[in-house]
Protein backbone atom coordinates (compact mmCIF):
# COMPACT_ATOMS: atom_id res chain seq x y z
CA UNK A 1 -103.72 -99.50 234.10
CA UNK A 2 -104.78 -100.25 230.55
CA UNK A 3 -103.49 -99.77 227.23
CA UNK A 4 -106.81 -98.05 225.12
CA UNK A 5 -107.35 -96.78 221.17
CA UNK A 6 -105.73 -97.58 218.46
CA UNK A 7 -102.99 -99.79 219.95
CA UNK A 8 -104.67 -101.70 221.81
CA UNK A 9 -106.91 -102.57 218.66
CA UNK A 10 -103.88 -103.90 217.11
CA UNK A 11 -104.51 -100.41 214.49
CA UNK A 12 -101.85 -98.12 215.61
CA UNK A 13 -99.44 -96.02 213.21
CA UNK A 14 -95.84 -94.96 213.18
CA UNK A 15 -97.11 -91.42 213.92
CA UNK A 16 -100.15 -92.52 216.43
CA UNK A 17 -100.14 -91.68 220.54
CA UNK A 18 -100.27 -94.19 222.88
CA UNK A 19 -103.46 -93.50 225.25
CA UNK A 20 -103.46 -95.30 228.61
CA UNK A 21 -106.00 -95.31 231.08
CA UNK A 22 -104.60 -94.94 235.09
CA UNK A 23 -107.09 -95.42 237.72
CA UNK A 24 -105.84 -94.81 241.66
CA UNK A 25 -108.03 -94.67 244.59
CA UNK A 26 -105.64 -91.54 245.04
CA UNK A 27 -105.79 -89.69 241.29
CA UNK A 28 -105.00 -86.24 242.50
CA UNK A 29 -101.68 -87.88 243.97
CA UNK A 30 -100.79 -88.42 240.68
CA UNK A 31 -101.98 -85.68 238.46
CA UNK A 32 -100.29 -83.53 240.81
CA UNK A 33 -96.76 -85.57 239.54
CA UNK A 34 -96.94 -85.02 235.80
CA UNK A 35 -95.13 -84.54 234.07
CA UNK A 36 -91.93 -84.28 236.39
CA UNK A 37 -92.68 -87.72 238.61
CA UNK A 38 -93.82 -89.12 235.02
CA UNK A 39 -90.11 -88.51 233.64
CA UNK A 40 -89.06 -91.83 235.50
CA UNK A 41 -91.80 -93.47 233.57
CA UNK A 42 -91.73 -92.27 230.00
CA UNK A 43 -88.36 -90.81 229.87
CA UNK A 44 -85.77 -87.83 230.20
CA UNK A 45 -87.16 -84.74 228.23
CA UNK A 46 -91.09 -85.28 228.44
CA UNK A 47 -93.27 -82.27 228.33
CA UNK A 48 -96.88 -81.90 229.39
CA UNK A 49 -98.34 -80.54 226.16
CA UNK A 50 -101.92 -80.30 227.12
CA UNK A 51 -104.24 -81.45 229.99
CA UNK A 52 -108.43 -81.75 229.70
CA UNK A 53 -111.25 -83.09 232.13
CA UNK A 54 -113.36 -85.52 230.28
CA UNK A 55 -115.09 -85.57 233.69
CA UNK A 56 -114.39 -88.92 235.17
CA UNK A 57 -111.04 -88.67 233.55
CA UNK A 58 -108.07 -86.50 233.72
CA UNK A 59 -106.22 -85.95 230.29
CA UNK A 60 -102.90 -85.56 230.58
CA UNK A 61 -100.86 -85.62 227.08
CA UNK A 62 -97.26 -85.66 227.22
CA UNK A 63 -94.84 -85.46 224.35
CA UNK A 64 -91.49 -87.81 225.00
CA UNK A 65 -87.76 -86.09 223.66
CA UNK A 66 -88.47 -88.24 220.10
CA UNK A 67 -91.92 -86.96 219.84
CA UNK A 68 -93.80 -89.78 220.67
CA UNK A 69 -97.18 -88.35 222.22
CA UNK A 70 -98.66 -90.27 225.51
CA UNK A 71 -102.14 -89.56 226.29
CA UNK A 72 -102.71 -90.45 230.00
CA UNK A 73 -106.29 -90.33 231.47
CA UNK A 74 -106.06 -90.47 235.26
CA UNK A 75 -109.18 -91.37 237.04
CA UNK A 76 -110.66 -92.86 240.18
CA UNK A 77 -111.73 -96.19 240.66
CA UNK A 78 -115.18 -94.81 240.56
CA UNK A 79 -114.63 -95.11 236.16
CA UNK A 80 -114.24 -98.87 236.45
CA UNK A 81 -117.69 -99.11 238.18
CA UNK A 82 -120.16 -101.81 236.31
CA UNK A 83 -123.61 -101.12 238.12
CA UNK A 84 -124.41 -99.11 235.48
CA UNK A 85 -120.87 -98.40 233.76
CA UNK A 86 -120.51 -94.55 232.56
CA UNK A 87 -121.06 -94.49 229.16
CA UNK A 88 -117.36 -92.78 228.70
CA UNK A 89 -115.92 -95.79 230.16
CA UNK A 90 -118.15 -97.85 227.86
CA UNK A 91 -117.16 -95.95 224.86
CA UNK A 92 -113.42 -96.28 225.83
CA UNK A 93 -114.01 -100.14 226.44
CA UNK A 94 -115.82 -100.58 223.26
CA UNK A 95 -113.06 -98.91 221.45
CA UNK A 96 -110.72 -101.40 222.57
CA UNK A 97 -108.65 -101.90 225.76
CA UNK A 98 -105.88 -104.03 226.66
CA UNK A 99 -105.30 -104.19 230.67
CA UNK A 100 -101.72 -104.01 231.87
CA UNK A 101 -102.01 -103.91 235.88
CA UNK A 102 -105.38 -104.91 237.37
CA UNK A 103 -104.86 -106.22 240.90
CA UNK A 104 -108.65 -105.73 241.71
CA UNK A 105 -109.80 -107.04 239.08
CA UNK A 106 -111.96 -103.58 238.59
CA UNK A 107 -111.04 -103.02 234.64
CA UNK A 108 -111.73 -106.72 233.84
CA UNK A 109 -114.94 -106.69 235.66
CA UNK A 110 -116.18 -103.36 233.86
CA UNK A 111 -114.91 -105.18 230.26
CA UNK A 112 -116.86 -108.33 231.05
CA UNK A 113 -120.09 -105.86 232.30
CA UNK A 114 -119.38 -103.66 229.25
CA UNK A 115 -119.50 -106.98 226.65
């Protein structure tokens, strides 16, 4: 898990999203749980306000009870891959990523391949 955009270039706003990226060797698992599963996680009241395939990625953008907007992409290990990254993994490195949970070591191999 990884902490991407604006926060984790030290840039966000009082009014900005949080965007996380998720990657699971089991991603349908847990597209298949938002938003209800992802209640426990971001809070009571949290409504799935929009999902989107960026094709390695699954968008999921969910809007807490005090309006706080939480983009989730959800993904397969496959995005992390470093012989040759995806260029939308790239582009999402590039624009700044802060890792959170890495026990392989996959997101801070494809940041080291990516820099």
């Amino acid at each position: 898990m990884a902490l991407v955009g604006s926060w984790a270039r030290s840039a966000g706003r009082h009014k900005s999203d949080v965007d996380l990226v998720v990657l699971s060797a089991e991603p349908d698992a847990l597209l298949a749980g938002a938003p209800t599963v992802w209640g426990s996680v971001f809070g009571q009241g949290v409504e799935l306000i929009r999902c989107e395939d960026f094709g390695l990625l699954q968008e999921r953008r969910l809007r807490r009870a005090d309006g706080l907007e939480v983009e989730v992409g959800v993904g397969g290990l496959e995005w992390a891959k470093t012989n040759p990254p995806d260029e939308g993994s790239a582009r999402v490195i590039r624009d700044g990523m802060h890792i959170l949970f890495d026990p392989l070591a996959l997101l801070a191999a494809l940041a080291t391949a990516i820099r």
